[in-house]
Protein backbone atom coordinates (compact mmCIF):
# COMPACT_ATOMS: atom_id res chain seq x y z
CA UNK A 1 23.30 3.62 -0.55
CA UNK A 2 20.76 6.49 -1.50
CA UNK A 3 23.41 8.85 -2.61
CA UNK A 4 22.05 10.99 -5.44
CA UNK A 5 18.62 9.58 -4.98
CA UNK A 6 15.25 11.67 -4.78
CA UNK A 7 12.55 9.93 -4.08
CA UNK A 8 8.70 11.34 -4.22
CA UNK A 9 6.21 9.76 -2.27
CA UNK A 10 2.43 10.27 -3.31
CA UNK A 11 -0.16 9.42 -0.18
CA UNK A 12 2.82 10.00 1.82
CA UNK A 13 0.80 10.07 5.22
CA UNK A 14 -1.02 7.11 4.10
CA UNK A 15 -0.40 3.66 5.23
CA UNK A 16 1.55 2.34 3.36
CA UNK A 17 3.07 5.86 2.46
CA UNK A 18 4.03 5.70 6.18
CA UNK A 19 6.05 2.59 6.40
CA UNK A 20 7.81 3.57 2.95
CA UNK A 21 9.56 6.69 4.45
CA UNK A 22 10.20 5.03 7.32
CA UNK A 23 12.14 2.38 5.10
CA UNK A 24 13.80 5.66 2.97
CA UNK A 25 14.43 7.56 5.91
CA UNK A 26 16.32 4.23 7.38
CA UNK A 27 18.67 3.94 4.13
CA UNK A 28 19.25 7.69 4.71
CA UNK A 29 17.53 8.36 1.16
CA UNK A 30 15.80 11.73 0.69
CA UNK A 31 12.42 11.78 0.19
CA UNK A 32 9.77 14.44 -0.47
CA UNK A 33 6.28 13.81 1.17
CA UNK A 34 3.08 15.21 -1.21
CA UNK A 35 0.05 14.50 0.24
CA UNK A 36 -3.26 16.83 0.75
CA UNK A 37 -1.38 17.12 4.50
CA UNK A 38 1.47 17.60 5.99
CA UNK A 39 0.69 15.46 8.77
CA UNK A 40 2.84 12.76 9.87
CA UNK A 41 0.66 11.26 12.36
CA UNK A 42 0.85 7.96 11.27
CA UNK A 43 4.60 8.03 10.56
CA UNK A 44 5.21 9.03 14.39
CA UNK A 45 3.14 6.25 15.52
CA UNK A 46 6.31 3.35 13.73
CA UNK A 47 9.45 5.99 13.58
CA UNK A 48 11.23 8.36 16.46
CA UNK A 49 10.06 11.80 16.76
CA UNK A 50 13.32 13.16 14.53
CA UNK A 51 12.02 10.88 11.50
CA UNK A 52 9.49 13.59 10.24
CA UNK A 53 11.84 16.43 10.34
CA UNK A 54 14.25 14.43 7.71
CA UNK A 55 11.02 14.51 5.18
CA UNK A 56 10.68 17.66 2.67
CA UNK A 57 6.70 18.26 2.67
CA UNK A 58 4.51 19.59 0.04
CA UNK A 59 0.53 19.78 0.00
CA UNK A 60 -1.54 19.60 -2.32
CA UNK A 61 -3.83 17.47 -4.71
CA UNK A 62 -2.84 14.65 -7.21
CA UNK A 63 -4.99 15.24 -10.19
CA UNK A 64 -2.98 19.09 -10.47
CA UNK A 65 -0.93 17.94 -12.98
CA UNK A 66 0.95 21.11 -13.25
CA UNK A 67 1.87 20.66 -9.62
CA UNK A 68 3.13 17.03 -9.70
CA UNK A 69 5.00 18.25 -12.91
CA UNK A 70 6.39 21.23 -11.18
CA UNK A 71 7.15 18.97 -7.88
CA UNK A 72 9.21 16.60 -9.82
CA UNK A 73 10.87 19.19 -11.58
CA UNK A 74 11.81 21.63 -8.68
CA UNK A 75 12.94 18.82 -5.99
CA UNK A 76 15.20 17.28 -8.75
CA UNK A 77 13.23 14.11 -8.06
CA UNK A 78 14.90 10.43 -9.56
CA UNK A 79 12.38 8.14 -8.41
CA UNK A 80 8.71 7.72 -7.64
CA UNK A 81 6.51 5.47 -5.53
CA UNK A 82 2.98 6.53 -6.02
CA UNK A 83 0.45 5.41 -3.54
CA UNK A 84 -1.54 8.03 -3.99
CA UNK A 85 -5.34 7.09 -4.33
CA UNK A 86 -8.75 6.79 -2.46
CA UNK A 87 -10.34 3.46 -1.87
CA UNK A 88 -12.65 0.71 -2.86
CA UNK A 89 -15.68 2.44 -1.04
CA UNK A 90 -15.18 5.80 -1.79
CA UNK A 91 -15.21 4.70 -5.17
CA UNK A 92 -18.30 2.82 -5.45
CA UNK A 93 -19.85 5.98 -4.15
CA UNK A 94 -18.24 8.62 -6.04
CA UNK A 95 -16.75 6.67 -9.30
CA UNK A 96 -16.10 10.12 -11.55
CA UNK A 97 -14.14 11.62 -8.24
CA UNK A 98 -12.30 8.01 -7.42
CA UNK A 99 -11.09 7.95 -11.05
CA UNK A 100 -10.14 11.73 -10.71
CA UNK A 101 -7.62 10.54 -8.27
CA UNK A 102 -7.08 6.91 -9.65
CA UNK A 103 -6.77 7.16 -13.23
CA UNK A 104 -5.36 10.96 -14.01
CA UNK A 105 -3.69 11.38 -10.56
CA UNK A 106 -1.22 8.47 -11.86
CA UNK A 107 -1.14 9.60 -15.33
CA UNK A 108 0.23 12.93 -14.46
CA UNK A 109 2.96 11.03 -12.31
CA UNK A 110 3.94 9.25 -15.48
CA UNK A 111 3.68 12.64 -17.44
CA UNK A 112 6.12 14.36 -14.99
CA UNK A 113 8.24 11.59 -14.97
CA UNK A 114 8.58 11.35 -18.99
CA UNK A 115 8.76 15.16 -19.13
CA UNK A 116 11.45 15.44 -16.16
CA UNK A 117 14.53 15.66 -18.67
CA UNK A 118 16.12 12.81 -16.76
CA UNK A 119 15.22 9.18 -16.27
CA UNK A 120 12.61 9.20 -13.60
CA UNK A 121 11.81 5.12 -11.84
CA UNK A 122 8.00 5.20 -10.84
CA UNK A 123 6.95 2.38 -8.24
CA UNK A 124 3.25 2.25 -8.00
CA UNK A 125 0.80 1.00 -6.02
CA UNK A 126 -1.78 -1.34 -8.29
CA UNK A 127 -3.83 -3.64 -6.20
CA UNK A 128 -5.15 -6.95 -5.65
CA UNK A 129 -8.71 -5.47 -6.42
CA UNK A 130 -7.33 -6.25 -10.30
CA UNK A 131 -8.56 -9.75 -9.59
CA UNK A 132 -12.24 -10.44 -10.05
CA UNK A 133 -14.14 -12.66 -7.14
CA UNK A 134 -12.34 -16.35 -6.44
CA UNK A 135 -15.41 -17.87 -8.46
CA UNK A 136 -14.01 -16.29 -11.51
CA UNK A 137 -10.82 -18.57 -11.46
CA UNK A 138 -9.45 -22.22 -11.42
CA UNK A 139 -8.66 -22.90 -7.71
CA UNK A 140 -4.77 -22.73 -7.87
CA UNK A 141 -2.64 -19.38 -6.77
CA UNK A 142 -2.90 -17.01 -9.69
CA UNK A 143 0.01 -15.40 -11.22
CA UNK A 144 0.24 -12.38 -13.17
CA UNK A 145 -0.73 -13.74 -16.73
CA UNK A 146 -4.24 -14.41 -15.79
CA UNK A 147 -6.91 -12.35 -16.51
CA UNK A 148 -7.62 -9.17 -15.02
CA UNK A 149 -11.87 -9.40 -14.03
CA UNK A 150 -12.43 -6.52 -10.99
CA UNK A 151 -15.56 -6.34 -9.58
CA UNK A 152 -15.09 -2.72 -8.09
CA UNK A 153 -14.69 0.60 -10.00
CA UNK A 154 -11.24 0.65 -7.94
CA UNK A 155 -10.21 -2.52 -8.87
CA UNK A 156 -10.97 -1.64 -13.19
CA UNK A 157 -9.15 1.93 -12.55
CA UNK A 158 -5.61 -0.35 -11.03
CA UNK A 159 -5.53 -2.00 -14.06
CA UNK A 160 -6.65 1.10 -16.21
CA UNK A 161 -2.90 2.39 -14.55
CA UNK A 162 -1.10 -1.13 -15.26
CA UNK A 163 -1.98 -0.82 -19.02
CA UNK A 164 -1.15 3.00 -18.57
CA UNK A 165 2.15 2.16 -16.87
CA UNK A 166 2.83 -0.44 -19.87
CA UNK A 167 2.34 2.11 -22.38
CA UNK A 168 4.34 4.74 -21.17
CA UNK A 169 7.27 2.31 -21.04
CA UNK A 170 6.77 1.27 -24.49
CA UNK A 171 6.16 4.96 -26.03
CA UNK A 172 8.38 7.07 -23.58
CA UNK A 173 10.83 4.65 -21.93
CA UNK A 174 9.76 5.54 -18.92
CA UNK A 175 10.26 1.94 -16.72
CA UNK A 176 8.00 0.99 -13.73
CA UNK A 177 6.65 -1.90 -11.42
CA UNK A 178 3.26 -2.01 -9.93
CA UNK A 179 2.54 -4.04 -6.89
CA UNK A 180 -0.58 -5.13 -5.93
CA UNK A 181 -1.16 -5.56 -2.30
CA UNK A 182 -4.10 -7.67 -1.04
CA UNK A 183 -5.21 -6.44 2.80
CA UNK A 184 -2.30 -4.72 3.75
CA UNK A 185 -2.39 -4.70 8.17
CA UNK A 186 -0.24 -3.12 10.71
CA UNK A 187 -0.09 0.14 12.84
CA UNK A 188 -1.71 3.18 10.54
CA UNK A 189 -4.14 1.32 8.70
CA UNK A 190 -6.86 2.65 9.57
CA UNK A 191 -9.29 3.24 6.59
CA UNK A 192 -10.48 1.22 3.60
CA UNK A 193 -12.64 -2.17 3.08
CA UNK A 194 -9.73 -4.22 4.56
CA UNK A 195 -9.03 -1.63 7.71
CA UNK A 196 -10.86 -4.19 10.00
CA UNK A 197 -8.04 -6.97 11.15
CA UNK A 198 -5.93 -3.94 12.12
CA UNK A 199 -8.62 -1.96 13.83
CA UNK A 200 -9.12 -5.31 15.67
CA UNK A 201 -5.81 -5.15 16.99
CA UNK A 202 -5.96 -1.92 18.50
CA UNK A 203 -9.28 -2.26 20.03
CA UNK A 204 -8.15 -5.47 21.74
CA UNK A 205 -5.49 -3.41 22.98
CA UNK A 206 -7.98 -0.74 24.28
CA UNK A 207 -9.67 -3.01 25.13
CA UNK A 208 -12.92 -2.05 23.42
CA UNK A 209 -15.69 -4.23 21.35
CA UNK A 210 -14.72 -3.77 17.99
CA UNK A 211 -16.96 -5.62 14.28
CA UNK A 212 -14.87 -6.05 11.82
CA UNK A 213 -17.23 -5.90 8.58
CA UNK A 214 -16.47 -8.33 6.40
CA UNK A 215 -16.28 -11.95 6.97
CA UNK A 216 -14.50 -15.21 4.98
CA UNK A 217 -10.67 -15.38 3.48
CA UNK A 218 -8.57 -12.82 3.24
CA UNK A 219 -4.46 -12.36 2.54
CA UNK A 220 -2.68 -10.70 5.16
CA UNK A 221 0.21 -8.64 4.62
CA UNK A 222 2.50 -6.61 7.37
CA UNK A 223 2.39 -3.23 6.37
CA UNK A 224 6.49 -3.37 7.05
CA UNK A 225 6.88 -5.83 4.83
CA UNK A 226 4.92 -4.54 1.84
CA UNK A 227 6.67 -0.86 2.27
CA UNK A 228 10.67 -3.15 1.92
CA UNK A 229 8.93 -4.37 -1.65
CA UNK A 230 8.23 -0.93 -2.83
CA UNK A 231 11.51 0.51 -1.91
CA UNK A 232 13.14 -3.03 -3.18
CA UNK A 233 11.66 -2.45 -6.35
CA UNK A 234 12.64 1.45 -6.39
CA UNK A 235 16.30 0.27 -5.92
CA UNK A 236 15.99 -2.60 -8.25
CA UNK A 237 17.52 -2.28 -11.90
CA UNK A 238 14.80 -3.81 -13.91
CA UNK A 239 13.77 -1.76 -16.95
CA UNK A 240 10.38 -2.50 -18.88
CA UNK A 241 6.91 -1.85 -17.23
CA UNK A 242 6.18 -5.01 -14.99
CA UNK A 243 3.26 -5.74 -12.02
CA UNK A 244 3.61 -7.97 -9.90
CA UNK A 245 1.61 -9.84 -7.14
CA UNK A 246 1.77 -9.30 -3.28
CA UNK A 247 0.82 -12.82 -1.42
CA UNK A 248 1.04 -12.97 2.22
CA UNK A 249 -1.18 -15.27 4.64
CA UNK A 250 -4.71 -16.60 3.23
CA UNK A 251 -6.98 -16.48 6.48
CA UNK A 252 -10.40 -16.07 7.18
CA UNK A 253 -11.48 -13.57 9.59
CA UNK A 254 -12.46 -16.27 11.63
CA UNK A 255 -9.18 -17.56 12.08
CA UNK A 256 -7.64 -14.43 12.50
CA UNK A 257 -9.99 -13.54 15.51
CA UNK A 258 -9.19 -16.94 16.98
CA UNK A 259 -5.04 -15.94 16.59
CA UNK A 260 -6.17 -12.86 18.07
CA UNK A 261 -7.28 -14.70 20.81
CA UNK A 262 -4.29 -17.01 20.84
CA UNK A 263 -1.96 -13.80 21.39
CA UNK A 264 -4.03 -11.89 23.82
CA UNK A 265 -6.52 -14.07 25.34
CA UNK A 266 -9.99 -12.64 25.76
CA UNK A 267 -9.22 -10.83 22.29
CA UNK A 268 -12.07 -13.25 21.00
CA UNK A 269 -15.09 -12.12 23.58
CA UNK A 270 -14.18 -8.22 22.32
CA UNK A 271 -13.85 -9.12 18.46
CA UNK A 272 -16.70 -9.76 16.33
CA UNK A 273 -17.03 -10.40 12.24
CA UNK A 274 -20.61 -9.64 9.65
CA UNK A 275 -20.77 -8.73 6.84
CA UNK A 276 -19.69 -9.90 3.00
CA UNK A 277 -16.80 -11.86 1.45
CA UNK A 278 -14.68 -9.29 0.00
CA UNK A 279 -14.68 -10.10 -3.81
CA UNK A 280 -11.35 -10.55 -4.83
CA UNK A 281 -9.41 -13.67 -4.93
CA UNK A 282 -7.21 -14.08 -2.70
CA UNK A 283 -4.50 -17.36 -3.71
CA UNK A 284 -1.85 -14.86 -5.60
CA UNK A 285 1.41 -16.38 -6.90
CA UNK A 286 4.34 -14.01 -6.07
CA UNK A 287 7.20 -15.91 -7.26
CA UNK A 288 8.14 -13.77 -10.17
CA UNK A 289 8.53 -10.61 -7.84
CA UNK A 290 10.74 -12.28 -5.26
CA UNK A 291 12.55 -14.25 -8.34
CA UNK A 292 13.10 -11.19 -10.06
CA UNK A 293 13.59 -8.29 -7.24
CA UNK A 294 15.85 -9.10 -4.09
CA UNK A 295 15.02 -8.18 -0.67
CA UNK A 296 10.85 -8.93 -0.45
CA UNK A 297 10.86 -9.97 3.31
CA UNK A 298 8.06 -12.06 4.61
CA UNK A 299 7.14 -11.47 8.20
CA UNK A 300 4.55 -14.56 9.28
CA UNK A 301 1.22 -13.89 11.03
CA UNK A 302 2.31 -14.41 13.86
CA UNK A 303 4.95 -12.02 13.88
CA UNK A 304 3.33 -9.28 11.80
CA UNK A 305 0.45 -9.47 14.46
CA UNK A 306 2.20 -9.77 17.40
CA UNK A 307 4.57 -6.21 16.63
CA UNK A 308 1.46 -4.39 15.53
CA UNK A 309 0.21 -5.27 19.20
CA UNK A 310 3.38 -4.21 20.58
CA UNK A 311 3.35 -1.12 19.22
CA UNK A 312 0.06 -0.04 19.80
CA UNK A 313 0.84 -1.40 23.60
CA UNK A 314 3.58 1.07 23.46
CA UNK A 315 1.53 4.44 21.98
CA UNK A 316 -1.12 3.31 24.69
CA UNK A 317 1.10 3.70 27.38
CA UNK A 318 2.50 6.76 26.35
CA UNK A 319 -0.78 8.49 25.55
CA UNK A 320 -0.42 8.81 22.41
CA UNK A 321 -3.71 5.82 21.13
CA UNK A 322 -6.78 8.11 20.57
């Protein structure tokens, strides 16, 4: 199937970055890893030891655009998912630096795409931060024609890139999908706003006291299942420059402590919540994605929670949960 593919990841040993070469590395795909590591840690914690050693890995920093440029050139690279980026708090802090990344990072992934001599597919990570708080909107899922408000510098530098993305289509040809993920959970996610419900799940496991710092409704989505819609949408054939929405489960922290509980009792006398509502709304409408790209899975709660358990069970045993 990923015959005469190339695929760059940016963030590669993020997250999400992760879960995506595990999915490449599954479809036997080859994929080159830049990051400002080379460390797979969080890929060995979801995919066997030989997984890494398939990966090509580079180092180095986003906003070089003669790098990325150079990168894409040199590995003969045909398609892109960029995840590269810092998060919603570093950017309140250090706006200038979190566009640095945000903002020119992706346009020099668009630039090295256009200038590759070939067609080059970029998949991109946008985000649900695009939305502004649920006060903003008519109570009713949102789809993707309503009005971008964010209420972070992260959120206004996601859709900076989607109106980037749309322009480089319509200027240079160059076609793309953003996704926007809401809070993405599952082994590896371990930094960010949203970090908490995960962090949660290993502590229970540790069996450690653990706050997670922000309290009322969030959307939940396995980090497996978000990685199968970026490489869905890297192997779909839609042209143009399209975002779409990520919806998984609306919970509140609450209720995910009490599920918690439900799947390892005495989770909920080791989990605590404080904190803020995060402001972003989180009823999303992702009908056009799944209507228009085969293959989004949808793992339930349940599920999603109950594997990240097992697998943290599993590194615990061997050692390997610091």
């Amino acid at each position: 199937m990923g015959h005469g593919m190339r695929v760059l990841v940016t963030g590669a040993q993020g997250c999400i970055g992760a879960w995506v070469m595990k999915a490449l590395i599954e479809r036997d795909i080859d994929v080159v890893a830049f990051d400002l590591s080379a460390d797979f840690r969080r890929l060995s914690m979801i995919a066997p030891a030989w997984a890494a050693a398939k990966v090509k890995a580079e180092t180095g920093r986003i906003e070089d655009c003669d790098r990325v440029k150079a990168l894409v050139r040199d590995h003969g690279i045909t398609h892109i998912v960029h995840l590269a980026a810092t998060l919603i708090p570093f950017c309140q802090q250090q706006p200038a630096a979190g566009a640095l990344v945000n903002v020119i990072g992706t346009l020099n992934v668009f630039e090295a795409a256009r200038e590759a001599g070939r067609p080059v597919r970029v998949v991109y990570a946008s985000s649900a931060a695009v939305w502004g708080p649920p006060e903003a909107y008519e109570a009713r899922p949102l789809g993707e024609h309503e009005p971008p408000m964010p209420s972070t510098h992260y959120g206004v530098f996601k859709h900076a890139t989607e109106q980037n993305a749309r322009v480089f289509y319509e200027c240079d040809g160059v076609s793309s999908i953003g996704l926007r993920p809401w809070t993405v959970y599952g082994v590896g996610r371990d930094t960010g706003l949203t970090a908490g419900p995960t962090l949660a799940m290993k502590s229970v496991v540790m069996q450690r006291s653990f706050e997670i710092g922000i309290i009322g409704p969030i959307d939940l989505q396995y980090a497996g299942d978000v990685a199968e819609a970026f490489v869905a949408c890297l192997l779909a054939r839609l042209e143009g420059a399209h975002v779409f929405n990520l919806a998984g489960d609306v919970v509140t922290i609450e209720d995910f402590i009490s599920r918690l509980d439900r799947l390892r009792p005495g989770a909920a006398r080791l989990i605590t919540a404080a904190g803020s509502q995060v402001p972003i709304a989180c009823r999303l409408d992702d009908s056009r994605l799944r209507s228009l790209v085969p293959g989004i899975p949808k793992t339930s709660l349940e599920d999603g929670m109950g594997r990240t358990l097992d697998i943290f069970e599993r590194l615990k045993a061997e050692g390997k949960l610091d």
